[in-house]
C-alpha atoms as a PDB file:
ATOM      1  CA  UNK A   1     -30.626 -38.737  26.053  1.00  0.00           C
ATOM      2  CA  UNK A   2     -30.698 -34.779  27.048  1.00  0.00           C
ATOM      3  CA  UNK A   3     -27.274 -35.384  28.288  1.00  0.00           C
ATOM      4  CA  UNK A   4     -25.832 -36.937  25.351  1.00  0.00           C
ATOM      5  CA  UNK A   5     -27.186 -34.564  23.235  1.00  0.00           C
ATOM      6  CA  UNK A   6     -25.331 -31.684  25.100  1.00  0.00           C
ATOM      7  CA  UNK A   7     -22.493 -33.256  25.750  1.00  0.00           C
ATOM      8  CA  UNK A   8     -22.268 -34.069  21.879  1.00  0.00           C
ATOM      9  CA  UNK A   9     -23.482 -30.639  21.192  1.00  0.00           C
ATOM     10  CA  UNK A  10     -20.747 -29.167  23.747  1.00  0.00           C
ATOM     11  CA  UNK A  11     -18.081 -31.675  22.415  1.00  0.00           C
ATOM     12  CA  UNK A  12     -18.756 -30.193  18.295  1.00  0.00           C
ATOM     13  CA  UNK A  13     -18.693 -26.414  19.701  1.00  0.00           C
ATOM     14  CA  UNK A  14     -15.409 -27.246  21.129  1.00  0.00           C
ATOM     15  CA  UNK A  15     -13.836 -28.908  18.262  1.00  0.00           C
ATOM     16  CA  UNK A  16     -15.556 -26.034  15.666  1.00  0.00           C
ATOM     17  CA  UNK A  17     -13.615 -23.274  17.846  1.00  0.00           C
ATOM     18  CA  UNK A  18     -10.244 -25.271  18.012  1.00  0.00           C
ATOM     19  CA  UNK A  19     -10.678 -25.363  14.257  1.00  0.00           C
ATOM     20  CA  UNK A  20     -11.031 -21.572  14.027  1.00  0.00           C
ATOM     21  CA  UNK A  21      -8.310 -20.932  16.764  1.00  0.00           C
ATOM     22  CA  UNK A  22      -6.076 -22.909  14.465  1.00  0.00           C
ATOM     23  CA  UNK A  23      -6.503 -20.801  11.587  1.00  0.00           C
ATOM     24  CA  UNK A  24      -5.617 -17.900  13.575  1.00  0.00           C
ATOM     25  CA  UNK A  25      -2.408 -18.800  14.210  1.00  0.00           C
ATOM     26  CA  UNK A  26      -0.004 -17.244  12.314  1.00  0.00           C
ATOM     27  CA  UNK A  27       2.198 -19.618  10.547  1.00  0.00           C
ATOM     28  CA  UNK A  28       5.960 -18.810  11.984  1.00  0.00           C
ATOM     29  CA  UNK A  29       8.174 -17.231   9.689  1.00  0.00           C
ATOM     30  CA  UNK A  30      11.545 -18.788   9.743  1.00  0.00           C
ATOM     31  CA  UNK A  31      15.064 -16.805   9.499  1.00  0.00           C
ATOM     32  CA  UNK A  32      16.748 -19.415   6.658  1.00  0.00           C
ATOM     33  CA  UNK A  33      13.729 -19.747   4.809  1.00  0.00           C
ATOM     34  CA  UNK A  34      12.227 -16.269   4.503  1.00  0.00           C
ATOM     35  CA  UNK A  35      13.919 -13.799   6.374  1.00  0.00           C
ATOM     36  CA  UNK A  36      17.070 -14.709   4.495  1.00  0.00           C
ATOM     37  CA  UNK A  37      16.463 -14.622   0.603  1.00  0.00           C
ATOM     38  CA  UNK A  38      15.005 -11.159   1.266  1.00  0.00           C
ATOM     39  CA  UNK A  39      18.280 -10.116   2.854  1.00  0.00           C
ATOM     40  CA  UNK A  40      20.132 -11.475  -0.205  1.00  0.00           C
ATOM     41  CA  UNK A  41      18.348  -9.990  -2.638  1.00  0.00           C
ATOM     42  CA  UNK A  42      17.839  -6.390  -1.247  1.00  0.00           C
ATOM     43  CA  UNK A  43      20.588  -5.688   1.395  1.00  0.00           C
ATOM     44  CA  UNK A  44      23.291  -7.823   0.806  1.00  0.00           C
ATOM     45  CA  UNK A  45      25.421  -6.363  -1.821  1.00  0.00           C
ATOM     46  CA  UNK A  46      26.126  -3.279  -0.081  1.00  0.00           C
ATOM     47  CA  UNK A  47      25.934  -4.958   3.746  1.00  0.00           C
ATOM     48  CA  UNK A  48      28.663  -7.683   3.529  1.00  0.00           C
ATOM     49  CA  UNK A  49      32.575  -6.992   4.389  1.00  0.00           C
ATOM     50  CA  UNK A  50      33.636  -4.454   1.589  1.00  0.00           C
ATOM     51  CA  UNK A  51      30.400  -2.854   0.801  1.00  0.00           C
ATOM     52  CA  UNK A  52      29.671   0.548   0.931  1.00  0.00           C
ATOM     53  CA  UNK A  53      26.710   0.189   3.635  1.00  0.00           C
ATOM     54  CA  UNK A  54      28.945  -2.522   5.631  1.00  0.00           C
ATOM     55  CA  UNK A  55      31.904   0.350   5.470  1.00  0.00           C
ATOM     56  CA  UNK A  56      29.695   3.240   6.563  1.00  0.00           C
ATOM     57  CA  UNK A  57      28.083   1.916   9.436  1.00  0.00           C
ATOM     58  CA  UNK A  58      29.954  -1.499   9.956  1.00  0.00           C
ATOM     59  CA  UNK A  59      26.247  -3.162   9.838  1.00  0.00           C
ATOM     60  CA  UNK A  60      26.796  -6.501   7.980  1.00  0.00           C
ATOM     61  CA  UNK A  61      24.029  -8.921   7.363  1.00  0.00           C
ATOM     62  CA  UNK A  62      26.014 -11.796   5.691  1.00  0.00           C
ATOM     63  CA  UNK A  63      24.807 -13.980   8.870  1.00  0.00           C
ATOM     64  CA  UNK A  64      22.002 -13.919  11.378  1.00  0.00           C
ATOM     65  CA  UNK A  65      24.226 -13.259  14.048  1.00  0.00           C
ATOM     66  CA  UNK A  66      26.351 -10.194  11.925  1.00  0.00           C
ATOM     67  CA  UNK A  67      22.485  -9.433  11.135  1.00  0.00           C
ATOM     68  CA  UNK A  68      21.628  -9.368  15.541  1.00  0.00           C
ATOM     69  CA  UNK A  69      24.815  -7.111  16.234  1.00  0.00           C
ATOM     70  CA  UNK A  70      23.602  -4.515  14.551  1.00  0.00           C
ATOM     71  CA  UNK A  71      25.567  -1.415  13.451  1.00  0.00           C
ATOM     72  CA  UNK A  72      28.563   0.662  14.549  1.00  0.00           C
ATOM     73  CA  UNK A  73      25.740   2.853  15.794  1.00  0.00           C
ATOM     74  CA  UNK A  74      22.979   0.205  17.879  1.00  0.00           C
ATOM     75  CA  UNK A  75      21.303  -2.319  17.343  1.00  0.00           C
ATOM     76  CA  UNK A  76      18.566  -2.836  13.622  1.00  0.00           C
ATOM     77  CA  UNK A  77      16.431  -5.654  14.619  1.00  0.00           C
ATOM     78  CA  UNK A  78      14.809  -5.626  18.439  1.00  0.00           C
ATOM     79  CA  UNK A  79      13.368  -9.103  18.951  1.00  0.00           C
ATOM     80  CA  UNK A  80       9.545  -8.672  19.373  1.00  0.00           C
ATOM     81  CA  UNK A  81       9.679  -4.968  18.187  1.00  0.00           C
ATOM     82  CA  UNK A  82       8.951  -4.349  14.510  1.00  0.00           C
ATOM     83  CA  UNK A  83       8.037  -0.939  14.870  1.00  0.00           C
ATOM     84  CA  UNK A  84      10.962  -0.009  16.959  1.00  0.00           C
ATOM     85  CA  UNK A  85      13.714  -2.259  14.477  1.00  0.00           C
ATOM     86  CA  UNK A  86      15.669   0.178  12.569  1.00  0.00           C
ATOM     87  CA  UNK A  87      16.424  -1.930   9.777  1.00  0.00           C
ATOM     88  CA  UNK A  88      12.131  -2.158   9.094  1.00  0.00           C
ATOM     89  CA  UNK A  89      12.376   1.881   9.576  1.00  0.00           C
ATOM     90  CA  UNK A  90      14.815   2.117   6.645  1.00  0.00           C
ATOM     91  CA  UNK A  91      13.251   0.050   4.894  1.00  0.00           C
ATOM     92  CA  UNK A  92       9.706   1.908   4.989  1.00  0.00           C
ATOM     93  CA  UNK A  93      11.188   5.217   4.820  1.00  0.00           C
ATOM     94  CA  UNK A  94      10.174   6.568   7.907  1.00  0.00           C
ATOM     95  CA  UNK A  95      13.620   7.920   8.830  1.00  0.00           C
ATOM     96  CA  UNK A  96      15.507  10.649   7.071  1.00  0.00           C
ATOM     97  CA  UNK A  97      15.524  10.020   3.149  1.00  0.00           C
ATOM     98  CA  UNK A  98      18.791  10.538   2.605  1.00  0.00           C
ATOM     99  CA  UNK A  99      19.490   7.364   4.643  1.00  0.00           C
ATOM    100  CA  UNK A 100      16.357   5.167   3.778  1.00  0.00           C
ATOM    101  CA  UNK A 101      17.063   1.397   2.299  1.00  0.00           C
ATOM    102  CA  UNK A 102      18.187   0.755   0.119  1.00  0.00           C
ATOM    103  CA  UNK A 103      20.329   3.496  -1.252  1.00  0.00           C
ATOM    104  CA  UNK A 104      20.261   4.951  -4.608  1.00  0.00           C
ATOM    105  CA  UNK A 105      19.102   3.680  -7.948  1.00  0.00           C
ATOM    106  CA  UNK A 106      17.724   0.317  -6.288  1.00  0.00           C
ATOM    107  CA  UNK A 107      14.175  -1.074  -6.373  1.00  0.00           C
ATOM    108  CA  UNK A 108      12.804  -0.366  -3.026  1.00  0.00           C
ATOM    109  CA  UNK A 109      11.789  -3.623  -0.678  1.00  0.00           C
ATOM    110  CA  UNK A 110       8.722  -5.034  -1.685  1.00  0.00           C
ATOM    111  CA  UNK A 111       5.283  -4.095   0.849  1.00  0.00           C
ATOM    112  CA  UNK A 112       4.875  -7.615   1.116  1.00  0.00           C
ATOM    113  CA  UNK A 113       8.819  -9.086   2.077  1.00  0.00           C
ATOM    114  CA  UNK A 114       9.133  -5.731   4.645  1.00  0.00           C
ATOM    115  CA  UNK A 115       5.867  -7.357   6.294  1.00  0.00           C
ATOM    116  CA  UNK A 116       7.619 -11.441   6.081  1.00  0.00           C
ATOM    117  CA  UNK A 117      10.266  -9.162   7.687  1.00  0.00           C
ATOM    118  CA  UNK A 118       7.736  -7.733  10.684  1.00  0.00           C
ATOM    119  CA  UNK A 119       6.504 -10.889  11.321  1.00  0.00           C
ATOM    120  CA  UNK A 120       9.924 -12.454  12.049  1.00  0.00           C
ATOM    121  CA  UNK A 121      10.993  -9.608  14.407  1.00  0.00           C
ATOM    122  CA  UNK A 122       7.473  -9.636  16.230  1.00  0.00           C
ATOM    123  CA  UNK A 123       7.633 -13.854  16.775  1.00  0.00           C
ATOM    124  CA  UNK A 124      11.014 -12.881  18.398  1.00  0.00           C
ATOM    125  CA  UNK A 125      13.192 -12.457  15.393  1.00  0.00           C
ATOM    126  CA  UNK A 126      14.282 -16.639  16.074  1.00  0.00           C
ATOM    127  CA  UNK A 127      17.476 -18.058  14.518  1.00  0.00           C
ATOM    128  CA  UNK A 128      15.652 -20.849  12.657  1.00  0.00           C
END
């Protein structure tokens, strides 16, 4: 009976800490469902063919894969690199000013889309 008791005991401990382990997991943010609208609403007007930020640095973001080729000048997004992806350094206005996004009389990207934003680059910025 000792036995079964531990082995019941051990059995509950192990399904208790799955549980927990599966709450830690964060939930994957996808490129079409999250990543995108944010791009639409904050970026794409002046990053598309014929905008002023697509004719300054030839950085579109009308597609994911316009969006992983980056600019005239190097790449914006590095794939497990938030920190490091110029487009999230814009963004947050730790580069120059004069060059943080977006430009001008625009509302600047909301805290909590930049960080939907870090969370795709740092799960590997994923075409899905």
């Amino acid at each position: 009976m000792k036995n079964m008791l531990t082995a019941g005991t051990l059995m509950l401990i192990c399904l208790l800490l799955s549980a927990l382990a599966g709450c830690m997991v964060e939930d994957a943010v996808s490129y079409s469902r999250d990543v995108k609208p944010i791009i639409q609403k904050n970026c794409i007007s002046c990053h598309e063919q014929g905008g002023a930020g697509y004719e300054a640095s030839g950085f579109s973001m009308e597609t994911y894969d316009d969006l992983m080729k980056g600019t005239n000048f190097g790449p914006m997004v590095i794939p497990g690199d938030s920190e490091g992806s110029n487009m999230v350094v814009l963004m947050e206005g730790r580069a120059d000013p004069s060059i943080s996004m977006p430009h001008g009389g625009m509302d600047p990207v909301r805290k909590q889309d930049i960080d939907t934003l870090r969370r795709w680059i740092d799960q590997g910025a994923k075409k899905n």
